[in-house]
N, C-alpha and C. Protein backbone atom coordinates (compact mmCIF):
# COMPACT_ATOMS: atom_id res chain seq x y z
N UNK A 1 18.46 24.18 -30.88
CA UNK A 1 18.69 23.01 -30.08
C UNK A 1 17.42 22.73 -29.26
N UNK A 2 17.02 21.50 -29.36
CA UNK A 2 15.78 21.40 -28.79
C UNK A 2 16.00 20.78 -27.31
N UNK A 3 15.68 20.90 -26.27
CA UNK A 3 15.81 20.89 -25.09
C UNK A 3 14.70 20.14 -23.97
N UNK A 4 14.64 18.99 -23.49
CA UNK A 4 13.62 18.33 -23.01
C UNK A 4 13.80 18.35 -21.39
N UNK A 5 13.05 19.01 -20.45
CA UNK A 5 12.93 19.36 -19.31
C UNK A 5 11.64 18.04 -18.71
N UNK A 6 12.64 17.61 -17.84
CA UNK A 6 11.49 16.51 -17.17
C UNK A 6 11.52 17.32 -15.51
N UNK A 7 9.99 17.01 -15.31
CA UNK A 7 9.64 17.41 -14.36
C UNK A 7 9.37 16.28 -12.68
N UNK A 8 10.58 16.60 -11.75
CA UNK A 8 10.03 15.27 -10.97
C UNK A 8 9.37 15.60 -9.74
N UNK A 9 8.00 15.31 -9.52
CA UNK A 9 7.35 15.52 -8.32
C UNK A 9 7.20 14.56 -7.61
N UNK A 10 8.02 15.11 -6.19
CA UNK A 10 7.82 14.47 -5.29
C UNK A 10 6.44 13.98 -4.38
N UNK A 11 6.34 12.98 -3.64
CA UNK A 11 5.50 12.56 -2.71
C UNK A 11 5.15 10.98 -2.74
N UNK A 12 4.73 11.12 -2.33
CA UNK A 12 4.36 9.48 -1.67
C UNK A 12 3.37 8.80 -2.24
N UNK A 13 3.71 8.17 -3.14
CA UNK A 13 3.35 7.26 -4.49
C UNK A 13 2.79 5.95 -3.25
N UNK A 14 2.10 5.38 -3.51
CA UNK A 14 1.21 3.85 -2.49
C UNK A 14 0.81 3.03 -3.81
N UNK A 15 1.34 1.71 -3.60
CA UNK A 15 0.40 1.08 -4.53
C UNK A 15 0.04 -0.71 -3.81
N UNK A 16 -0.86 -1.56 -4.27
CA UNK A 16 -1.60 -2.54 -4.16
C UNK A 16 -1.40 -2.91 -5.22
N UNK A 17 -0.75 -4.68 -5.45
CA UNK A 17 -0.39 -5.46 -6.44
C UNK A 17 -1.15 -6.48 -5.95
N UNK A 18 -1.87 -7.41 -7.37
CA UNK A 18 -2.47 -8.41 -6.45
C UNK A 18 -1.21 -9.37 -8.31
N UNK A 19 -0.97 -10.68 -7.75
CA UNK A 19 -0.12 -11.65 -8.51
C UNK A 19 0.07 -12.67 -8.05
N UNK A 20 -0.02 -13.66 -9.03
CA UNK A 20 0.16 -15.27 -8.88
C UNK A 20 1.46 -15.63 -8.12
N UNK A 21 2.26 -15.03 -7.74
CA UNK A 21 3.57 -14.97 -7.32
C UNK A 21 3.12 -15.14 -6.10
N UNK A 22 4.42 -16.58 -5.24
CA UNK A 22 3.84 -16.82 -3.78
C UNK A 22 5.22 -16.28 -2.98
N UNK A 23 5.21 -15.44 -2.65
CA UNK A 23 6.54 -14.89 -1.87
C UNK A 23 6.60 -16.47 -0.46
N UNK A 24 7.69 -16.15 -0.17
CA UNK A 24 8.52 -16.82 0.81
C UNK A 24 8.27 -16.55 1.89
N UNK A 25 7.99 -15.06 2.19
CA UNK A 25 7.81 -14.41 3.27
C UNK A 25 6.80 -13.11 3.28
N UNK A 26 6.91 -12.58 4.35
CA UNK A 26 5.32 -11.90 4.53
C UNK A 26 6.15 -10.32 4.08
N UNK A 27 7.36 -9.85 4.38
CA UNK A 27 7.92 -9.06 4.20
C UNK A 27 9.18 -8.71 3.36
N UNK A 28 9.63 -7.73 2.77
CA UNK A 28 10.99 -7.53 2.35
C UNK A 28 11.22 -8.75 1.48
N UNK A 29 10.16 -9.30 0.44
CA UNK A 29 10.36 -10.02 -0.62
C UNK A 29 10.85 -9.46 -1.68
N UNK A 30 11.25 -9.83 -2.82
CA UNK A 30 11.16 -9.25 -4.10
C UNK A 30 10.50 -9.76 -5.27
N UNK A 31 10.21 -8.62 -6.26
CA UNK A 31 9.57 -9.37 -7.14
C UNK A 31 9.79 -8.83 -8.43
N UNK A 32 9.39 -9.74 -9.39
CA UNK A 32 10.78 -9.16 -10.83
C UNK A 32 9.51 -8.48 -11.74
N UNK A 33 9.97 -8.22 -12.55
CA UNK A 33 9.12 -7.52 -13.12
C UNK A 33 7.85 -7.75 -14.29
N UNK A 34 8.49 -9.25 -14.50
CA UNK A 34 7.44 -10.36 -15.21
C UNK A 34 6.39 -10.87 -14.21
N UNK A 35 6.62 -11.29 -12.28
CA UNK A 35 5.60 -11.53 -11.88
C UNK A 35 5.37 -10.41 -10.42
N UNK A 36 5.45 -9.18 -10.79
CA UNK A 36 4.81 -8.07 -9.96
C UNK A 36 3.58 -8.07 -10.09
N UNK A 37 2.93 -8.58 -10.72
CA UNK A 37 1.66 -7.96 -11.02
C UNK A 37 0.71 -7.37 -11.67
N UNK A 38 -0.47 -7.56 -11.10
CA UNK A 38 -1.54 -6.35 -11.89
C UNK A 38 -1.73 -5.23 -10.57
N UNK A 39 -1.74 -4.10 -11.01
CA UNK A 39 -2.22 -2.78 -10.07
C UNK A 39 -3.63 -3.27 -9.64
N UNK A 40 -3.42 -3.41 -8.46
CA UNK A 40 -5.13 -2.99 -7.90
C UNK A 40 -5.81 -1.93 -7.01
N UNK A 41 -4.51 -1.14 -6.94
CA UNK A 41 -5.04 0.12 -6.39
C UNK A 41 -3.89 1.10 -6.12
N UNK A 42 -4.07 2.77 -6.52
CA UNK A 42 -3.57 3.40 -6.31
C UNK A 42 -3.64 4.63 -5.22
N UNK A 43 -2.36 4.95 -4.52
CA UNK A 43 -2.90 6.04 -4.07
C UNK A 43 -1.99 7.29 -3.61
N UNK A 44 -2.10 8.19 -3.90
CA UNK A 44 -1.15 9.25 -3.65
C UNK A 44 -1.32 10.25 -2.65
N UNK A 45 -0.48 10.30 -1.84
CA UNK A 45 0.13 11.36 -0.36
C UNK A 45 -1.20 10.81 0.47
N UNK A 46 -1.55 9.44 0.88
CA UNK A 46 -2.07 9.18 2.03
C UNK A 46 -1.50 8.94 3.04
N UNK A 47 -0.66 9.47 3.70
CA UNK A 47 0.16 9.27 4.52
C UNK A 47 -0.54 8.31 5.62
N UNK A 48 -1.89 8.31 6.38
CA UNK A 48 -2.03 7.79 7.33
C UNK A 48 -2.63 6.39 7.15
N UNK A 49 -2.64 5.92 5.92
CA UNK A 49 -2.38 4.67 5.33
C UNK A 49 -1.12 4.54 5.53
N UNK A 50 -0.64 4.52 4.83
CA UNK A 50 0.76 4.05 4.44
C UNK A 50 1.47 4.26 6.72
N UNK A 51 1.25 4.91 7.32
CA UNK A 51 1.62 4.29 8.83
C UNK A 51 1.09 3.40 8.98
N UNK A 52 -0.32 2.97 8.84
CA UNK A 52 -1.19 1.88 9.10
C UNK A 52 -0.42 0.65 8.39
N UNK A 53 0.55 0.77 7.10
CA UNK A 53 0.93 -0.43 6.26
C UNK A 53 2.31 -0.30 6.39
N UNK A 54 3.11 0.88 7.54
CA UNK A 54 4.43 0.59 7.99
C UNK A 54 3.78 -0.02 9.40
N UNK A 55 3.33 0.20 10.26
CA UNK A 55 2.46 -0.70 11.61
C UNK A 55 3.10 -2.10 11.47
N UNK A 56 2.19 -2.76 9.83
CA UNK A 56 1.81 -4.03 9.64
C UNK A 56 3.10 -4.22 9.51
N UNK A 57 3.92 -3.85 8.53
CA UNK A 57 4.87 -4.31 8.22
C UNK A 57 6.24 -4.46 9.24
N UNK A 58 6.09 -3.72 10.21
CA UNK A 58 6.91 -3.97 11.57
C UNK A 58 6.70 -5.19 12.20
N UNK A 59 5.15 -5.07 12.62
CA UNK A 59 4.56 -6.32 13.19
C UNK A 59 4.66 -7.63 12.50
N UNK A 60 5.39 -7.63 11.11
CA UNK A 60 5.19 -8.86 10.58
C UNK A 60 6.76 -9.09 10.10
N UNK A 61 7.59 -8.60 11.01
CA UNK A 61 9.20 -8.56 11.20
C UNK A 61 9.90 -7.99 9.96
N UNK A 62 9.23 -6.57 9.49
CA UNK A 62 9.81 -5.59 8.61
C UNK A 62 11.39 -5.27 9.46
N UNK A 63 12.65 -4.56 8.75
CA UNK A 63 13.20 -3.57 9.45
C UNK A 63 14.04 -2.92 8.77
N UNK A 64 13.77 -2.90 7.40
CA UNK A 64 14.28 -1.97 6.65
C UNK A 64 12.95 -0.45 6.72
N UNK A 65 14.00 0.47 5.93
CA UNK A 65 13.26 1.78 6.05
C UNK A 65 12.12 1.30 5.30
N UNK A 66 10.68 2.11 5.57
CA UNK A 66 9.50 1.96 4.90
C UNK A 66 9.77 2.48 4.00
N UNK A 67 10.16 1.77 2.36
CA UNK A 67 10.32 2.60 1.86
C UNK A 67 10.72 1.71 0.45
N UNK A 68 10.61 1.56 -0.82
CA UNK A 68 10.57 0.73 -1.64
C UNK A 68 10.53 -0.75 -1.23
N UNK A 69 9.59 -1.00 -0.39
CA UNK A 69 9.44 -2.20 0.35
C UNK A 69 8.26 -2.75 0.15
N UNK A 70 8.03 -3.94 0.19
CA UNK A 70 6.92 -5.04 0.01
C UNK A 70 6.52 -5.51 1.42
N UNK A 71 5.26 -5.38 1.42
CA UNK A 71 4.08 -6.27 2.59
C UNK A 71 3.33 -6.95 2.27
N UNK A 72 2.95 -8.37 2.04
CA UNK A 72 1.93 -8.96 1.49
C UNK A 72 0.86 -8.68 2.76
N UNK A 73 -0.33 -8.64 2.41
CA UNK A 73 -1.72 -8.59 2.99
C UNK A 73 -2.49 -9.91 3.05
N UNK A 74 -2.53 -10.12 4.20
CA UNK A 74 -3.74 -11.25 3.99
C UNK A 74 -5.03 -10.88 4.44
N UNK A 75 -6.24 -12.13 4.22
CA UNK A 75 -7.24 -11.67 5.13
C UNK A 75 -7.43 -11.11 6.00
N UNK A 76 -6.74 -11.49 7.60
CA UNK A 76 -6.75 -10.84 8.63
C UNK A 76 -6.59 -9.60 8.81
N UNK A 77 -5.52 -8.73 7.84
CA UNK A 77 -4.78 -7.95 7.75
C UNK A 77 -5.89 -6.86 7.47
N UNK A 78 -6.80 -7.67 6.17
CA UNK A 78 -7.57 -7.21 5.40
C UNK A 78 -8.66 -6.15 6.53
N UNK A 79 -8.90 -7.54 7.16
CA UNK A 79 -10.45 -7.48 8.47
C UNK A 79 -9.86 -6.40 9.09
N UNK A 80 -8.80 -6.10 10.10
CA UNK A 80 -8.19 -5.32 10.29
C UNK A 80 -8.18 -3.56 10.19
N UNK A 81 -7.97 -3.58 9.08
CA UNK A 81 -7.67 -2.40 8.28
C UNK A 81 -8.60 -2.11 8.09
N UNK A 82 -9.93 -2.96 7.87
CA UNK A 82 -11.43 -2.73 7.72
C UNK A 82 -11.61 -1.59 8.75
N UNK A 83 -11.72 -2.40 10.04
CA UNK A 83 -11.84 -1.52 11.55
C UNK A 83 -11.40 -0.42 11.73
N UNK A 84 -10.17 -0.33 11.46
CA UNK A 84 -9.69 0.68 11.90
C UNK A 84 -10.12 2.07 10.72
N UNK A 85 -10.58 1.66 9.23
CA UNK A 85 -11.06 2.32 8.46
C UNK A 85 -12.42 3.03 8.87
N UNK A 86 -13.76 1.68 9.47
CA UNK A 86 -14.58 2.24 10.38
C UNK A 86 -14.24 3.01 11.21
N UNK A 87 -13.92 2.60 12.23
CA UNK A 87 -13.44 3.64 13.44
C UNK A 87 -12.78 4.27 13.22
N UNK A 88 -12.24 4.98 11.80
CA UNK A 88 -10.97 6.47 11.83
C UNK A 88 -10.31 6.04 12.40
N UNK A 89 -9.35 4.93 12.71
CA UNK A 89 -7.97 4.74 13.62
C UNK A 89 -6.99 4.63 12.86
N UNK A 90 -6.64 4.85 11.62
CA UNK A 90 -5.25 5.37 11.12
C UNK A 90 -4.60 6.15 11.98
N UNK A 91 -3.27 5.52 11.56
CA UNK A 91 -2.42 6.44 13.00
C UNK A 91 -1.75 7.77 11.84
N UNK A 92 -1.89 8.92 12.81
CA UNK A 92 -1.70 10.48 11.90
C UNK A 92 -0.07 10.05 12.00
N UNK A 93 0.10 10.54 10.39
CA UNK A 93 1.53 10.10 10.12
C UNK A 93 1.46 11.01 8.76
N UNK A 94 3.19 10.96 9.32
CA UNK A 94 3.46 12.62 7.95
C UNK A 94 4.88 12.14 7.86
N UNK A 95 5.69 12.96 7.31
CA UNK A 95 6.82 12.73 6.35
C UNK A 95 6.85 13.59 5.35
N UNK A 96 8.39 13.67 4.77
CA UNK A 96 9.05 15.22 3.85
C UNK A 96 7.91 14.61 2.57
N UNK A 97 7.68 15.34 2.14
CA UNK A 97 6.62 15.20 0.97
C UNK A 97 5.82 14.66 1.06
N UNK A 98 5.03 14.31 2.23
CA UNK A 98 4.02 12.81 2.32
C UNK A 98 2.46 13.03 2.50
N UNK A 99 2.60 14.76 2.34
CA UNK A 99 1.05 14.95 1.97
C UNK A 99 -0.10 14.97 3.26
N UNK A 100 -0.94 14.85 3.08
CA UNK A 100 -2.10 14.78 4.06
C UNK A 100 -3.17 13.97 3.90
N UNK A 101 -3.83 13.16 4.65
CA UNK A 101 -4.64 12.30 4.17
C UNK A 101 -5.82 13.36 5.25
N UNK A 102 -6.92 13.36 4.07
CA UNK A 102 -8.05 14.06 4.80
C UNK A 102 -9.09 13.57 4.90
N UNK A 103 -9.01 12.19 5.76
CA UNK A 103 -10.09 11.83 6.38
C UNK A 103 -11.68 11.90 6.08
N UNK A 104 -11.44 12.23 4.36
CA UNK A 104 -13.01 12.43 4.09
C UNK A 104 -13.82 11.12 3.88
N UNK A 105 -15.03 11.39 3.47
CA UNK A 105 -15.92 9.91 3.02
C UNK A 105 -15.34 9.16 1.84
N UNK A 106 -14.85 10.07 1.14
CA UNK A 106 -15.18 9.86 -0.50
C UNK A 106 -13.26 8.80 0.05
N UNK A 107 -11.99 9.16 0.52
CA UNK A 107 -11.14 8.87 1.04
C UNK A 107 -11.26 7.25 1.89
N UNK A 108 -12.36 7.21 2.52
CA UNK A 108 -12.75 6.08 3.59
C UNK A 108 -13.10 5.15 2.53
N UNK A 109 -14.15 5.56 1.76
CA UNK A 109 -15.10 4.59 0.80
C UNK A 109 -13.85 3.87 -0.59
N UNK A 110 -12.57 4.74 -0.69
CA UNK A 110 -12.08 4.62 -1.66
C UNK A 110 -11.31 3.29 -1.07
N UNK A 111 -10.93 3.66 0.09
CA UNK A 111 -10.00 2.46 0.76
C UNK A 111 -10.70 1.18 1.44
N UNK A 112 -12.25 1.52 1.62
CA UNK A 112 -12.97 0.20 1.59
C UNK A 112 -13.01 -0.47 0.43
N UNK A 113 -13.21 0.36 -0.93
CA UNK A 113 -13.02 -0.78 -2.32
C UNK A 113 -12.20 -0.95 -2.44
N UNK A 114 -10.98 -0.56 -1.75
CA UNK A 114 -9.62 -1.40 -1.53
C UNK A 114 -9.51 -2.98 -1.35
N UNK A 115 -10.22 -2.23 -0.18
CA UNK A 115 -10.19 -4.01 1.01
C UNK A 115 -11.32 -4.74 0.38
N UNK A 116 -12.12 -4.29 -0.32
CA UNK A 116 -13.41 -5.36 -0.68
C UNK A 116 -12.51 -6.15 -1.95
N UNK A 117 -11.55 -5.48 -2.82
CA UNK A 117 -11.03 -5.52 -4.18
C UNK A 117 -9.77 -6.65 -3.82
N UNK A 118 -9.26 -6.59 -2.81
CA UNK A 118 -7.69 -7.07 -2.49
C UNK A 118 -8.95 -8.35 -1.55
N UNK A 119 -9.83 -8.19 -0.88
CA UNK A 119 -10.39 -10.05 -0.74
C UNK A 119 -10.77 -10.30 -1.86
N UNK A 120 -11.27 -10.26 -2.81
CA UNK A 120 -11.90 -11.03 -3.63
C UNK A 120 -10.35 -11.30 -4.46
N UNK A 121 -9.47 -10.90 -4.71
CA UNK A 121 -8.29 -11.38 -5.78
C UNK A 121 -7.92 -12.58 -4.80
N UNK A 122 -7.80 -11.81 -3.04
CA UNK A 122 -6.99 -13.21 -2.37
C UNK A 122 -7.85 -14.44 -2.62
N UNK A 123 -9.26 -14.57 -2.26
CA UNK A 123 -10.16 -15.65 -2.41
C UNK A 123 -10.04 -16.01 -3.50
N UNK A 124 -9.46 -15.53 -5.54
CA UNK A 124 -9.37 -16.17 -6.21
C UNK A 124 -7.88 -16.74 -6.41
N UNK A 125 -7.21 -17.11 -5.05
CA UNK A 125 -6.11 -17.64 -5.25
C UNK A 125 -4.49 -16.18 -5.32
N UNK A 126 -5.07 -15.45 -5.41
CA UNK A 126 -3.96 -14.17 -5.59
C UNK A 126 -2.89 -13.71 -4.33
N UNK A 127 -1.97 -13.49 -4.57
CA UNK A 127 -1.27 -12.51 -3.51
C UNK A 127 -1.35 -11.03 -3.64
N UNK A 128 -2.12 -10.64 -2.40
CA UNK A 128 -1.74 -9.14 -2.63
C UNK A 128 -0.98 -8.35 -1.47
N UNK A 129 -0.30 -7.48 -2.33
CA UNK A 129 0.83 -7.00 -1.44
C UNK A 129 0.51 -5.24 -1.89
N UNK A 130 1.34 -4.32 -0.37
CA UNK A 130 1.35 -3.42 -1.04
C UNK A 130 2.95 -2.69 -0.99
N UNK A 131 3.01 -1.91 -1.74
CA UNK A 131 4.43 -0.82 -1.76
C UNK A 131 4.59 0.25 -1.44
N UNK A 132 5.09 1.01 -1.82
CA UNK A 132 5.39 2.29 -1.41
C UNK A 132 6.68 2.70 -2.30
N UNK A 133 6.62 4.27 -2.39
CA UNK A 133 7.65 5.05 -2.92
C UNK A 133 7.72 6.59 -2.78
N UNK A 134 8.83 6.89 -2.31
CA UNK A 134 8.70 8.51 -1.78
C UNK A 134 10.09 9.01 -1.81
């Protein structure tokens, strides 16, 4: 009898969708699975991102759990996140499986071609949003 063992690892899956799709609202949209998107960035157990993109998503009248939830990003958001990327001001944030974000260069630089990657889709007309899953 042949026997197929799936393996599920936990942690805190992050992702960046950029799509022609114009949500309604800045938060707690949905989106189907024909216009989710293209991936424009991945990232796994950064936890002190993902506070920085529960922050936004409060401030932009979130109030479901952070947590299979949608934030669209705009410019400002963008500029933003820039700064606080310069200045190390991610707020330290943890959670059951949610990993460690370690503040290195190679970590900083990855999430600036974030923000350089998510303006140039918005400037060609795009929405980008990001998610989460944990």
């Amino acid at each position: 009898m042949n026997r197929f063992y799936y393996v599920f690892i936990n942690g805190l899956d992050m992702y960046a969708f950029k799509t022609k799709f114009q949500p309604e609202t800045d938060v707690d949209f949905s989106v189907s699975e024909e216009n989710s998107g293209e991936e424009l960035c991945y990232w796994r157990k950064h936890p002190n991102l993902h506070g920085w993109m529960e922050n936004l998503y409060d401030q932009k009248g979130g109030t479901e759990e952070f947590n299979c939830v949608n934030v669209k990003l705009n410019l400002e958001d963008l500029d933003a996140l820039e700064r606080d990327l310069n200045s190390s001001r991610l707020p330290q944030t943890s959670g059951f499986f949610f990993g460690a974000s370690d503040g290195s260069i190679d970590e900083i630089n990855f999430d600036l071609q974030f923000v350089k990657d998510a303006r140039e889709a918005i400037n060609q007309g795009y929405t980008v949003y990001y998610t989460s899953w944990w």
